[in-house]
Protein backbone atom coordinates (compact mmCIF):
# COMPACT_ATOMS: atom_id res chain seq x y z
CA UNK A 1 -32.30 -15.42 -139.56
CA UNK A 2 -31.66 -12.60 -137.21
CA UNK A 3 -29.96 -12.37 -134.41
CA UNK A 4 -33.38 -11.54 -132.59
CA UNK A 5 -33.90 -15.03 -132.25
CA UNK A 6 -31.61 -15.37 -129.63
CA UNK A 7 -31.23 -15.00 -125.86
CA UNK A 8 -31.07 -11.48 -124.51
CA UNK A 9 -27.92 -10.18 -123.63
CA UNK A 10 -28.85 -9.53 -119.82
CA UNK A 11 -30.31 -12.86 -120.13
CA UNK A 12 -26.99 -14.19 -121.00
CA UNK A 13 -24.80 -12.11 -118.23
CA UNK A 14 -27.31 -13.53 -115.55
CA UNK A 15 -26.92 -16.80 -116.24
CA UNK A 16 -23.20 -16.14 -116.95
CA UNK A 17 -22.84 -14.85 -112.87
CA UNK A 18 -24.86 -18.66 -111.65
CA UNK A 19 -22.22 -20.54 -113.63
CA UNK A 20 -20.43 -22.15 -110.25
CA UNK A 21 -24.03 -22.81 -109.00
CA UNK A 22 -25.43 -24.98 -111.41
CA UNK A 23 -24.75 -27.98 -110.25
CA UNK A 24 -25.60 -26.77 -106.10
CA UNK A 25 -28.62 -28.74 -105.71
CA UNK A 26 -29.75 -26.22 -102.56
CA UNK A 27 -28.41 -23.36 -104.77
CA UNK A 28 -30.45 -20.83 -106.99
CA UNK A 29 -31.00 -23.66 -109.86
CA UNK A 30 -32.37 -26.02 -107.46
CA UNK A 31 -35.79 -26.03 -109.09
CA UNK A 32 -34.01 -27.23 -111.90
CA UNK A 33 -32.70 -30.20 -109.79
CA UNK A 34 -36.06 -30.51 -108.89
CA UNK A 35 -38.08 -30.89 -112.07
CA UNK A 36 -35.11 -32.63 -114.37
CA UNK A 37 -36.46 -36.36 -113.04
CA UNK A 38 -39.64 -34.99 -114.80
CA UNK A 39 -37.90 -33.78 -117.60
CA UNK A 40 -36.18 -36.85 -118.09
CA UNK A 41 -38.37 -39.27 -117.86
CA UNK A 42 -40.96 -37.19 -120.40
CA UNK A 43 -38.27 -37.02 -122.54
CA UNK A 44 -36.83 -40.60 -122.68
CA UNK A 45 -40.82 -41.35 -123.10
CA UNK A 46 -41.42 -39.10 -126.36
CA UNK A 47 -37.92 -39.71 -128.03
CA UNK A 48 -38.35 -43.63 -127.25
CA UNK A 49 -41.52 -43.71 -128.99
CA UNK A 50 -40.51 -41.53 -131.40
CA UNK A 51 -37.71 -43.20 -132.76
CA UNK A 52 -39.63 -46.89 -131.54
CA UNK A 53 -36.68 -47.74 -129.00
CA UNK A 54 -36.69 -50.26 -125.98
CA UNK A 55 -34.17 -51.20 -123.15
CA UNK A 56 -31.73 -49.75 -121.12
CA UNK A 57 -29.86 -47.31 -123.02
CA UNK A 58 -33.02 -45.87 -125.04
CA UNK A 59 -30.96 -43.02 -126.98
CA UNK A 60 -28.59 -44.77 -128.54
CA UNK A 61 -27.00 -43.39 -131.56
CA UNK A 62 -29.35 -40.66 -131.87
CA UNK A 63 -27.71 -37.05 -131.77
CA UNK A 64 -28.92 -34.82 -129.12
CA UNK A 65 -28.82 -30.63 -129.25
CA UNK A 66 -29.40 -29.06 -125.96
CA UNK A 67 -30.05 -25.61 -126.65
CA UNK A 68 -29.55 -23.41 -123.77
CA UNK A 69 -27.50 -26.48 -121.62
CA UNK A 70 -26.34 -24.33 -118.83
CA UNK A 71 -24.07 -26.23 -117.38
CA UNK A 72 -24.94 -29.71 -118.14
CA UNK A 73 -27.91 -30.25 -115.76
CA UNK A 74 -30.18 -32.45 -118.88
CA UNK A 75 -26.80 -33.04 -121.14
CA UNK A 76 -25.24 -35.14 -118.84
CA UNK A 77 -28.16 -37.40 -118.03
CA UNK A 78 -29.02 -37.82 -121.60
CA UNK A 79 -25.35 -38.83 -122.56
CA UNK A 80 -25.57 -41.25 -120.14
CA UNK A 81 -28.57 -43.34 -121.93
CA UNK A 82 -26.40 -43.55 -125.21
CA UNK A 83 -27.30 -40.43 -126.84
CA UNK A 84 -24.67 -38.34 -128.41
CA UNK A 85 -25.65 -34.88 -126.82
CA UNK A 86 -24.17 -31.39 -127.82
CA UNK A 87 -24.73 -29.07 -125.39
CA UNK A 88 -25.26 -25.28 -127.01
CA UNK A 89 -25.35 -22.19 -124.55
CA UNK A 90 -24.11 -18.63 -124.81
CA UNK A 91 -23.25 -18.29 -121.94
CA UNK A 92 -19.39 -19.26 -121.70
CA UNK A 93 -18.89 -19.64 -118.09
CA UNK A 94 -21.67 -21.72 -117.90
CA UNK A 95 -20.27 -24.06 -120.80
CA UNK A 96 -16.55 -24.20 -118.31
CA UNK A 97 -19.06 -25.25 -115.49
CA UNK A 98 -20.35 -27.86 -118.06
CA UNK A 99 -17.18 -29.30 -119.19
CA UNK A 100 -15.59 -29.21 -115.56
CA UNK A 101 -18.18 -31.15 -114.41
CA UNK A 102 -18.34 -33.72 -117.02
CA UNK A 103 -14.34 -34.05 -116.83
CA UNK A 104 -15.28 -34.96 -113.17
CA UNK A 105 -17.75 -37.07 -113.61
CA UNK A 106 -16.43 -38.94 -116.97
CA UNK A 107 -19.40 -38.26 -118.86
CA UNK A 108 -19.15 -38.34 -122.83
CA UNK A 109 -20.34 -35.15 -124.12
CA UNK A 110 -19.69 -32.03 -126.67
CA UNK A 111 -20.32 -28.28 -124.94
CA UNK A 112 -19.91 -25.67 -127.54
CA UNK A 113 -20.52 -21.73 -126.56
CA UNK A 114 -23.19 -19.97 -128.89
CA UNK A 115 -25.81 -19.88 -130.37
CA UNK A 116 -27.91 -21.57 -132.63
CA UNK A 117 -27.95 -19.35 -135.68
CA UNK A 118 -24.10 -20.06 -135.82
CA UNK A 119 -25.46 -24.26 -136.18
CA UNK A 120 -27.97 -23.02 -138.33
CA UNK A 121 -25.14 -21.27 -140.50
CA UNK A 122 -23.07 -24.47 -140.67
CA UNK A 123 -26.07 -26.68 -141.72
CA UNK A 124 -26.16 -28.76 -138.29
CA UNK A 125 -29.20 -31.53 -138.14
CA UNK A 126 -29.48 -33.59 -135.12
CA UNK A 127 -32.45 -35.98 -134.55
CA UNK A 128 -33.35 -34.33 -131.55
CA UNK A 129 -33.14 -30.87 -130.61
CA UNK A 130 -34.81 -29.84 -127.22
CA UNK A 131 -35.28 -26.14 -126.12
CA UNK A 132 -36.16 -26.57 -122.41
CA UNK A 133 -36.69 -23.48 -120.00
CA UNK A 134 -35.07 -21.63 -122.88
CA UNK A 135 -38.09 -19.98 -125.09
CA UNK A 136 -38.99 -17.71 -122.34
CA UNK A 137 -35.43 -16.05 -122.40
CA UNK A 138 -35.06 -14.97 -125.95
CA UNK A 139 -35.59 -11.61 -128.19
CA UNK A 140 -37.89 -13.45 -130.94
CA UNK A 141 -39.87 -16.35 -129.89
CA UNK A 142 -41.11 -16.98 -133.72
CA UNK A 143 -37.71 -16.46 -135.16
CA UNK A 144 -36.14 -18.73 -132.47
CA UNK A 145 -38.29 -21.86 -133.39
CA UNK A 146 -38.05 -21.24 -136.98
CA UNK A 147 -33.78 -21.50 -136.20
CA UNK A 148 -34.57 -23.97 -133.92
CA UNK A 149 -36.67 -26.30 -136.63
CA UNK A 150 -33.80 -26.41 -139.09
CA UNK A 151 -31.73 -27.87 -136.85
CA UNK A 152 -33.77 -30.64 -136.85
CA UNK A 153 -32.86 -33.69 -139.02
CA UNK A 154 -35.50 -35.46 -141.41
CA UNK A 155 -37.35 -37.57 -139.19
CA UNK A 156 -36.35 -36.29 -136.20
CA UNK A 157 -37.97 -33.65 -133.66
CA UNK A 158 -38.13 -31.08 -132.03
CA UNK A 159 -38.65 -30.73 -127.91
CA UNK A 160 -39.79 -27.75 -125.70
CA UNK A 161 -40.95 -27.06 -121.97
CA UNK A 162 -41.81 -23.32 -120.63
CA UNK A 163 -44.38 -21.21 -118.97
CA UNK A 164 -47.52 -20.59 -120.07
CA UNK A 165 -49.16 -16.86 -120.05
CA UNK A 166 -51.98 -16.73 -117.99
CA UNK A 167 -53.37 -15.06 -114.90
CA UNK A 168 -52.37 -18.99 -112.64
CA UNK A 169 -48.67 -18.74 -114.50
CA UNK A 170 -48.59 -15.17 -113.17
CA UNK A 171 -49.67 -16.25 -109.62
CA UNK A 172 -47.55 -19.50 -109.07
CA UNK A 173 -44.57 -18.86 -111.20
CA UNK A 174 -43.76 -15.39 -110.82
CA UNK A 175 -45.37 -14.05 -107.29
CA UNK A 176 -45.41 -17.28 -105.84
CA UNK A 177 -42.15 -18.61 -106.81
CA UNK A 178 -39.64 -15.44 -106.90
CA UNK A 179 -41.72 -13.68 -104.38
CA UNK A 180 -43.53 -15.82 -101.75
CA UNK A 181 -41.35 -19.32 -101.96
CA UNK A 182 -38.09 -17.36 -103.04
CA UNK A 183 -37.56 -20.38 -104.84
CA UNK A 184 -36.34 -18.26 -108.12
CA UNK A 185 -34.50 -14.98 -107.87
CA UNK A 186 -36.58 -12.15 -108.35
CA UNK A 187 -36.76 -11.08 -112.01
CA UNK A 188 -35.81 -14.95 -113.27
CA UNK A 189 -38.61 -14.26 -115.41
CA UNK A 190 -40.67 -11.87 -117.31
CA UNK A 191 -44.72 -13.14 -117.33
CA UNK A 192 -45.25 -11.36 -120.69
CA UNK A 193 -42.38 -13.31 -122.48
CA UNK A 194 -44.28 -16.60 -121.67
CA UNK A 195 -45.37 -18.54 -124.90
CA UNK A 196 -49.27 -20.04 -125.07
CA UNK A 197 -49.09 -23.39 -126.89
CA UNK A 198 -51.32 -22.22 -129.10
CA UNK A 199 -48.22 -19.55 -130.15
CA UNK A 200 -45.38 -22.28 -129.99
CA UNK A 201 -47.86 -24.13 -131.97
CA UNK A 202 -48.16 -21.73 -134.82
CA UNK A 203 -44.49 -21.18 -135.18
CA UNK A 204 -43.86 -24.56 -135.35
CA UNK A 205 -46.76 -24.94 -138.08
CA UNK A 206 -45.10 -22.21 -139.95
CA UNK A 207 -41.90 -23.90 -139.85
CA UNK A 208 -43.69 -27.12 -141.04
CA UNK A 209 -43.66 -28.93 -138.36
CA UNK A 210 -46.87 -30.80 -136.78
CA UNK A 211 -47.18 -31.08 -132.45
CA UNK A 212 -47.02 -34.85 -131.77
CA UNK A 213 -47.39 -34.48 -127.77
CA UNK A 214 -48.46 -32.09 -125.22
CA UNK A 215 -47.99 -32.55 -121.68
CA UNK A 216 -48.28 -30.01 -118.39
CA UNK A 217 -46.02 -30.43 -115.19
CA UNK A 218 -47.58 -29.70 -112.03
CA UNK A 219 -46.67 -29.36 -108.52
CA UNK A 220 -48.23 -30.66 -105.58
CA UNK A 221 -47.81 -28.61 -102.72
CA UNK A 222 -48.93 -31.23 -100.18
CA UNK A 223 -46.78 -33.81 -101.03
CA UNK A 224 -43.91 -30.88 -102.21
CA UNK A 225 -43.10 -32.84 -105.73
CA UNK A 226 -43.80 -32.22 -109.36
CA UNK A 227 -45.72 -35.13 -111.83
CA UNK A 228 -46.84 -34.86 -115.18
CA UNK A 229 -50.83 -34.04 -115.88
CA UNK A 230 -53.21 -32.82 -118.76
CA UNK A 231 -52.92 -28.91 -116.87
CA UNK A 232 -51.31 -26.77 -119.34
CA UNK A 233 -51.71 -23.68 -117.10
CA UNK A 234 -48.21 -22.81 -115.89
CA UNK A 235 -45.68 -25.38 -117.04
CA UNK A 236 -45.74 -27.79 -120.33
CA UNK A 237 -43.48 -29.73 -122.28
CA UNK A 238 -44.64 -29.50 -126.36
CA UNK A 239 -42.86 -32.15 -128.65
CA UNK A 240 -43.31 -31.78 -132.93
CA UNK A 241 -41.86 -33.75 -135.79
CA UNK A 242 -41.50 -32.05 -139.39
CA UNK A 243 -45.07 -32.41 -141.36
CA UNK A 244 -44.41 -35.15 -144.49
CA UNK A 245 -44.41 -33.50 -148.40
């Protein structure tokens, strides 16, 4: 697959210069802080039910790629309820902000710098591979899912969240975040590089995989705090599994 798939180099250098930020809660990733209770719980939902687990530790044994980690914001959490996460990201001072941080906290983890075609390559399969706030960033958003698919073991699936391209994505994530709330940098992101569903949805048909779950995130000004609902308009989390032959 070509290297289109993957995240853009200025992409890459951007995230790169945040490295010692990542884990600032009032810093320029604090909307990540904000939304990964969200992200969490969504996820331990859809794997759980997935994979029909219970209890406590509801990812244990089950092998975790974090594509586009960061620096550990989502892999850490996850190792913590018995997953065995890999956390992929080309971005290689973000992947020293990673490890230093997991050192520090004793979390059980792997952080590896890349990117997924080099997996892909090597004939990696993990039961779960999750692409979250990470779609939006790269060259080829067809060619990345298609990478992104393989990864995925037989049985197992395949996890996204992003932005959805309309006119109210436009309004609240780029004007109102970057410009109005300054909650985002300006030029975090790029409106036409958001992904429909119904696009994330073809690419993952063509790479024979069926959507299993759909789910928007939406904040609530009033009460300042995200929640899952049925609005796809701005953000949405999109799980698949591989269709049956």
């Amino acid at each position: 697959m070509s290297v289109s798939a993957s995240l853009k180099a200025d992409e890459v250098a951007r995230f790169d210069a945040l490295a010692r930020d990542w884990w600032d809660s009032d810093g320029p990733m604090a909307p990540l802080h904000r939304i990964n209770p969200i992200r969490i719980g969504w996820l331990i939902e859809t794997i759980a039910r997935r994979f029909k687990r219970q209890g406590n530790v509801p990812l244990e044994g089950l092998s975790i790629l974090d594509v586009g980690c960061g620096a550990g914001l989502l892999s850490e959490p996850l190792s913590r309820l018995g997953a065995r996460v890999t956390g992929l990201d080309p971005a290689a001072a973000a992947i020293d902000a990673a490890r230093s941080h997991a050192e520090a906290t004793g979390a059980t983890l792997a952080y590896r710098v890349g990117e997924i075609e080099t997996l892909a390559g090597e004939g990696a399969q993990f039961d779960v591979v999750l692409a979250m706030e990470v779609i939006e960033h790269v060259e080829n958003p067809a060619d990345f899912v298609a990478v992104a698919a393989s990864l995925v073991a037989p049985g197992g699936l395949i996890c996204f969240s992003t932005l959805n391209r309309t006119a109210k994505s436009f309004a609240l994530a780029i004007v109102g975040a970057e410009y109005v709330l300054r909650w985002l940098p300006r030029g975090t992101h790029h409106w036409e590089q958001f992904v429909t569903p119904l696009e994330l949805t073809g690419a993952l048909r063509r790479a024979q995989f069926v959507v299993t779950a759909r789910r928007g995130m939406v904040y609530e000004p009033l009460r300042r705090e995200w929640r899952l609902g049925d609005d796809l308009g701005v953000n949405y989390f999109l799980a698949a599994v591989a269709r049956e032959r």
